[in-house]
Protein backbone atom coordinates (compact mmCIF):
# COMPACT_ATOMS: atom_id res chain seq x y z
CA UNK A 1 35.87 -13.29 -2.48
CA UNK A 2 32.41 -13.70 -1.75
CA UNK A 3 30.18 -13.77 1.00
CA UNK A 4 26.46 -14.19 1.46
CA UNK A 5 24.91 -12.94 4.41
CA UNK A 6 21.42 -14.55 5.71
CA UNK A 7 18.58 -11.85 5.42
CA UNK A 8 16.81 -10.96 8.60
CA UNK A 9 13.01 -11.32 8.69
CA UNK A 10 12.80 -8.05 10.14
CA UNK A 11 15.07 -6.74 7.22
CA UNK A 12 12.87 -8.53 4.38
CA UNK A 13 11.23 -5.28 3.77
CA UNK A 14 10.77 -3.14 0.24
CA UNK A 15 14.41 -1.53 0.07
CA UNK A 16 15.73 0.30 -2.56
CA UNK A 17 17.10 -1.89 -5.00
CA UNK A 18 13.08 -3.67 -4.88
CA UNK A 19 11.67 0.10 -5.07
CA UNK A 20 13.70 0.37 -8.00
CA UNK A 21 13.04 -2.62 -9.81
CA UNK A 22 9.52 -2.13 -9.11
CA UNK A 23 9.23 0.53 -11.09
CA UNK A 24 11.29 -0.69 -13.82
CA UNK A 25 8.68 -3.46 -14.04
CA UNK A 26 5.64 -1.44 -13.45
CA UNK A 27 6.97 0.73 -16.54
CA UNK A 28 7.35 -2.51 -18.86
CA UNK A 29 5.06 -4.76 -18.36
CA UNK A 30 1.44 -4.67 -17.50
CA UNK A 31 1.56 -6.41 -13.71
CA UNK A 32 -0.75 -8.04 -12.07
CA UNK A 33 0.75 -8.68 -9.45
CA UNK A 34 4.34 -9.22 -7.61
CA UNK A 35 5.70 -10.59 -5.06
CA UNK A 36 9.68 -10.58 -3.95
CA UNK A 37 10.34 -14.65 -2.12
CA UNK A 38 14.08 -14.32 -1.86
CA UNK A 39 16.86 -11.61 -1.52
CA UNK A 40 20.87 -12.74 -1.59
CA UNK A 41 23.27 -9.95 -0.44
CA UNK A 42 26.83 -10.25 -1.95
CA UNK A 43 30.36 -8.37 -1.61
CA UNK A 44 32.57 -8.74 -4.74
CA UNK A 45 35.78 -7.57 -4.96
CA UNK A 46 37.25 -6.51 -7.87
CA UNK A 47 41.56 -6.43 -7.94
CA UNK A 48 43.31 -4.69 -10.29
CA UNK A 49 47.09 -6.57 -10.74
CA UNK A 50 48.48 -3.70 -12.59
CA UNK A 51 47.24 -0.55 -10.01
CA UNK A 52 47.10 -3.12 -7.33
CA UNK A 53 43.55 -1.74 -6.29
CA UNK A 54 40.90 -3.53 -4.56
CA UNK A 55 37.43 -2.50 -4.79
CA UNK A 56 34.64 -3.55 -2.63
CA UNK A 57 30.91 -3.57 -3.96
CA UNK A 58 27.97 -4.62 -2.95
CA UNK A 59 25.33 -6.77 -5.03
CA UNK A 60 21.99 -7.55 -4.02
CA UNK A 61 19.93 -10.69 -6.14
CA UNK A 62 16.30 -10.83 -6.07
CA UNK A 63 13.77 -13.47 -6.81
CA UNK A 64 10.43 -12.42 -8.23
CA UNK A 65 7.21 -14.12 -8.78
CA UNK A 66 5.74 -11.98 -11.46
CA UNK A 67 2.28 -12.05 -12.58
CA UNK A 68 1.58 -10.15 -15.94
CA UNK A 69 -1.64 -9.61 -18.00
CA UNK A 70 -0.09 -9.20 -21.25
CA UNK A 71 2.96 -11.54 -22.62
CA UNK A 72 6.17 -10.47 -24.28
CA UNK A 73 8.78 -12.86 -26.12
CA UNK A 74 11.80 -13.41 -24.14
CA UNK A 75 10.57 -11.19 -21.17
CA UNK A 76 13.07 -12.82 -18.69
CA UNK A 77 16.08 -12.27 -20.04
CA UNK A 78 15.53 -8.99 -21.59
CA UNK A 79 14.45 -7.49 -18.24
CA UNK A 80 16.85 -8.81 -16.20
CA UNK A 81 19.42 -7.97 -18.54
CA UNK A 82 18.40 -4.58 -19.03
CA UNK A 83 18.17 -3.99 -14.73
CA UNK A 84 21.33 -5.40 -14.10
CA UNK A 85 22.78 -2.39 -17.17
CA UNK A 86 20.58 0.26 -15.72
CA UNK A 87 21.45 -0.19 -12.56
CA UNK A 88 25.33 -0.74 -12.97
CA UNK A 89 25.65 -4.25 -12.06
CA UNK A 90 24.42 -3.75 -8.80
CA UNK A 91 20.97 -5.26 -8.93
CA UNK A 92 20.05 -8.60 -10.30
CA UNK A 93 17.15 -10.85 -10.71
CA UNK A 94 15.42 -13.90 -11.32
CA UNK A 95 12.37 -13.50 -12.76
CA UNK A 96 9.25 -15.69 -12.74
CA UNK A 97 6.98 -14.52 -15.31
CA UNK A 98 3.48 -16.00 -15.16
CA UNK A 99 -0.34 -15.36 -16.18
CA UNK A 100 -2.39 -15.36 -13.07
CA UNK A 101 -5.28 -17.40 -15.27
CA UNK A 102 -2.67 -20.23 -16.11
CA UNK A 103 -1.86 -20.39 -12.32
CA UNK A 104 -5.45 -20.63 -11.42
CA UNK A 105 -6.08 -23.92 -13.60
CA UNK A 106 -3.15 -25.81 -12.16
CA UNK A 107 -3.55 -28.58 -9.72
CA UNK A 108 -2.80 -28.61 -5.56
CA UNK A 109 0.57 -30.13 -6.72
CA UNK A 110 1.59 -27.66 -8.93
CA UNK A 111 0.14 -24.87 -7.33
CA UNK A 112 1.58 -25.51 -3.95
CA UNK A 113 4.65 -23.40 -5.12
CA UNK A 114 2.71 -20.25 -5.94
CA UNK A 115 0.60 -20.26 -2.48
CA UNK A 116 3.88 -20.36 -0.47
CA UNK A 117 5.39 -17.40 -2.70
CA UNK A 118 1.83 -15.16 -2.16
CA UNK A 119 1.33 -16.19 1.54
CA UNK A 120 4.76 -15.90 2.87
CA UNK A 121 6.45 -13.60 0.26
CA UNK A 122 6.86 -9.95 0.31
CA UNK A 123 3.65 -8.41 -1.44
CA UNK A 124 5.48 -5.64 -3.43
CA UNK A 125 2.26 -5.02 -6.15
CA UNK A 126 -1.03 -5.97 -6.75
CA UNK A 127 -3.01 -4.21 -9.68
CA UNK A 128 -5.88 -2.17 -7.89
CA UNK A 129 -8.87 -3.13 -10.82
CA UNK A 130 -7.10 -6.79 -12.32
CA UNK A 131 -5.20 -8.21 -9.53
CA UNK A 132 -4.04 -12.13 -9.67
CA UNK A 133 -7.03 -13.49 -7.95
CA UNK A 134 -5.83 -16.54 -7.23
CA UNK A 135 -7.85 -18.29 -4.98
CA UNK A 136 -6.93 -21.17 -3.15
CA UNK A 137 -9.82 -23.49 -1.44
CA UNK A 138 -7.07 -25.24 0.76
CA UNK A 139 -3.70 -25.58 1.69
CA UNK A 140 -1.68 -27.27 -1.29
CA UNK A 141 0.17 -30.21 -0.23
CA UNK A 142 2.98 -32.07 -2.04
CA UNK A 143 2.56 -35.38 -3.65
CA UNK A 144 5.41 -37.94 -2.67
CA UNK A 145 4.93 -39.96 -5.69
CA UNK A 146 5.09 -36.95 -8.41
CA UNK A 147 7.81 -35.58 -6.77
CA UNK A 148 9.70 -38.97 -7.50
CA UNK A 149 8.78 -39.84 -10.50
CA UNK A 150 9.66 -36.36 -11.75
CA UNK A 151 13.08 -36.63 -10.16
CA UNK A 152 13.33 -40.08 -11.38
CA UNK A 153 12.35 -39.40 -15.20
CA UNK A 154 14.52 -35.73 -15.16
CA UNK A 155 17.74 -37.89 -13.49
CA UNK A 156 17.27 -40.24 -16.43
CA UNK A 157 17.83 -38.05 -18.90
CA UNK A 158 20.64 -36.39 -17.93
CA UNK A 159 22.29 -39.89 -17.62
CA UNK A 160 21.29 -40.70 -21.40
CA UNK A 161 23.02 -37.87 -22.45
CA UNK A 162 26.20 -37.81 -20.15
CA UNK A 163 26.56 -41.62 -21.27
CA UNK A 164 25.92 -40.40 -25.06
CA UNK A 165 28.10 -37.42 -25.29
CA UNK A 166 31.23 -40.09 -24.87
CA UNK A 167 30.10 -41.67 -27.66
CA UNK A 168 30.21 -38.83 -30.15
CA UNK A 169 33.43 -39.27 -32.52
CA UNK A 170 34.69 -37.18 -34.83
CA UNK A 171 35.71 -33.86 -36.24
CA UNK A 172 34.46 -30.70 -34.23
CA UNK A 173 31.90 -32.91 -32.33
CA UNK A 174 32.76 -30.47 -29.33
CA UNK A 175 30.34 -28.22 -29.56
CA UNK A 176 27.61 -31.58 -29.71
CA UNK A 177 29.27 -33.10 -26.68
CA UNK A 178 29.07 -29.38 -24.75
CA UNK A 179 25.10 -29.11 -25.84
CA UNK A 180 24.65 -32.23 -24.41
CA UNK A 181 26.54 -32.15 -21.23
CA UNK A 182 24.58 -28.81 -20.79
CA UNK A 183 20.97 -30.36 -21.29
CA UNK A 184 22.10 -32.95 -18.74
CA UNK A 185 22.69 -30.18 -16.32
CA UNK A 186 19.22 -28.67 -17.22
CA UNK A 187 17.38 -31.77 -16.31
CA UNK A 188 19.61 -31.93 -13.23
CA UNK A 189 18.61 -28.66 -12.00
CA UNK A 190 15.37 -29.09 -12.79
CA UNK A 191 14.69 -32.59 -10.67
CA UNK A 192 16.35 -30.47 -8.28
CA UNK A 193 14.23 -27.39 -8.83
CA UNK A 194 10.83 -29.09 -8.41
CA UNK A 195 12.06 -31.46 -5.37
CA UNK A 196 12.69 -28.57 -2.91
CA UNK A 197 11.00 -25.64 -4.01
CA UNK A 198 8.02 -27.21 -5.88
CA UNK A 199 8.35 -25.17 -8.88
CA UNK A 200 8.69 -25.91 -13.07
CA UNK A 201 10.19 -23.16 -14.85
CA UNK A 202 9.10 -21.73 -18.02
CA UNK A 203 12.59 -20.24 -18.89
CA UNK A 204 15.09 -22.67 -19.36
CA UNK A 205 18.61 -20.86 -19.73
CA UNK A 206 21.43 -22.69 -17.16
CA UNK A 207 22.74 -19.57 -15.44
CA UNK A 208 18.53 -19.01 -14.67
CA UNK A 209 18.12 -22.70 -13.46
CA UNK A 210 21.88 -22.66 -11.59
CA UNK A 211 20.26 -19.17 -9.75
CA UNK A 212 16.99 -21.29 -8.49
CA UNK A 213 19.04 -23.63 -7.10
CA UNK A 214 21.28 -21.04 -5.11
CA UNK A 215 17.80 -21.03 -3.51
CA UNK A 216 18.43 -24.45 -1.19
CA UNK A 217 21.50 -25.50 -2.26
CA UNK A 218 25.17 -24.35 -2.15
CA UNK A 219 25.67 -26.96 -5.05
CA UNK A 220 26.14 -24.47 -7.94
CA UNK A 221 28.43 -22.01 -6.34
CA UNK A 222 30.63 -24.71 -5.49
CA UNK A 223 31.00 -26.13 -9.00
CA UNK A 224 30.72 -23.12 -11.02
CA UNK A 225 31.74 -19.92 -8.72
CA UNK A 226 30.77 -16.55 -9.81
CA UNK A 227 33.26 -14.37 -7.60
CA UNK A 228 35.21 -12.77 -9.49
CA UNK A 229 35.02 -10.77 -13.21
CA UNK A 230 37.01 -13.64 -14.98
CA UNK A 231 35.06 -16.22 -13.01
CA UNK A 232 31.98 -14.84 -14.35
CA UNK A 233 32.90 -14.86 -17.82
CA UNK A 234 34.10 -18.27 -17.72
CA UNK A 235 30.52 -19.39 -16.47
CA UNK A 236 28.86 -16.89 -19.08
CA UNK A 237 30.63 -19.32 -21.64
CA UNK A 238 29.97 -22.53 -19.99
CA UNK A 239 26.29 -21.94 -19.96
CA UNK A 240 25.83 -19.83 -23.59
CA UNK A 241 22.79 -20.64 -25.13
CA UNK A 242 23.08 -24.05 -27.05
């Protein structure tokens, strides 16, 4: 069973688990800057049939805008990967891995995201000589019509290819009819992403986009729960890499 309790504002405060993955960060990557915009506290319990023992743990997610000055290839999976190991399962994160100068040429639209994130989020690290410096000349506002027309063209696609994937006959097409059921979901999750949070990602693995989402909605949870060990394998195949 799991349960998800609401963070207090008084709470939202650099604990351990952010001390920690500070560090970790600041030890493999050149930062910027970072900033922590969402925190998701878990128990899981783990049952064992055979010793009929229950364990109780508790799991903390984090979402982190990360601004680096140097680039590495596949940066958000390896870290999060490797502070989930290192810290035995009990810390996890999304990851938002961004150059501060690509930020700085995007428009209000776009932008709007990153100005909520460094104006209301928790400031865990700013580099003292090459900070972000991201400097915004006004409030950035949402634009109605992008924000449908994205969610119109992103919806579109995933109907393409949930209509298509019926279509494909023949020997071992599974494994084309799961690749394209999963892109579907991709573009789903991504109409999704940039309708209430204003953000694109860059990293485009399902379990990533399906932890965005947990965000605003409850939608992912409820069609692909992550409660239990055999649970989370089961998802760990639905979404493997395609």
């Amino acid at each position: 069973m799991l349960q998800q309790e609401e963070k207090k504002e008084d709470d939202f405060s650099e604990d351990k688990g952010l001390q920690f993955i500070k560090s970790f960060l600041l030890n493999n990557l050149q930062l910027s800057g970072l900033y922590c915009f969402g925190i998701h506290h878990k128990n899981k319990m783990y049952s064992n049939s055979l010793s009929e023992e229950v364990k109780a743990r508790q799991h903390t997610h984090y979402y982190l805008l990360v601004f680096s000055i140097d680039s590495k290839e596949n940066a958000v999976a390896d870290l999060s990967d490797i502070i989930k190991k290192k810290s035995k399962g009990q810390y996890t994160v999304t990851l938002l891995i961004h150059k501060a100068t690509a930020v700085r040429q995007l428009t209000p639209e776009r932008s709007y995201f990153f100005y909520q994130v460094m104006t209301k989020g928790l400031n865990l690290y700013e580099h003292e000589r090459v900070p972000p410096c991201i400097s915004f000349d006004e409030t950035p506002e949402r634009n109605v019509a992008y924000i449908k027309s994205y969610w119109r063209n992103r919806n579109r696609v995933s109907e393409v290819f949930l209509e298509s994937q019926g279509m494909v006959d023949g020997i071992d097409t599974e494994p084309i009819q799961e690749a394209m059921m999963q892109i579907a979901m991709e573009n789903t999750a991504l109409a999704l992403i940039d309708t209430f949070l204003g953000y694109r990602p860059v990293h485009f693995h399902l379990g990533y986009l399906f932890d965005l989402c947990n965000l605003f909605c409850t939608l992912p949870r409820d069609i692909f729960p992550r409660n239990t060990e055999e649970e989370i394998k089961l998802f760990e195949i639905a979404v493997k890499a395609y």
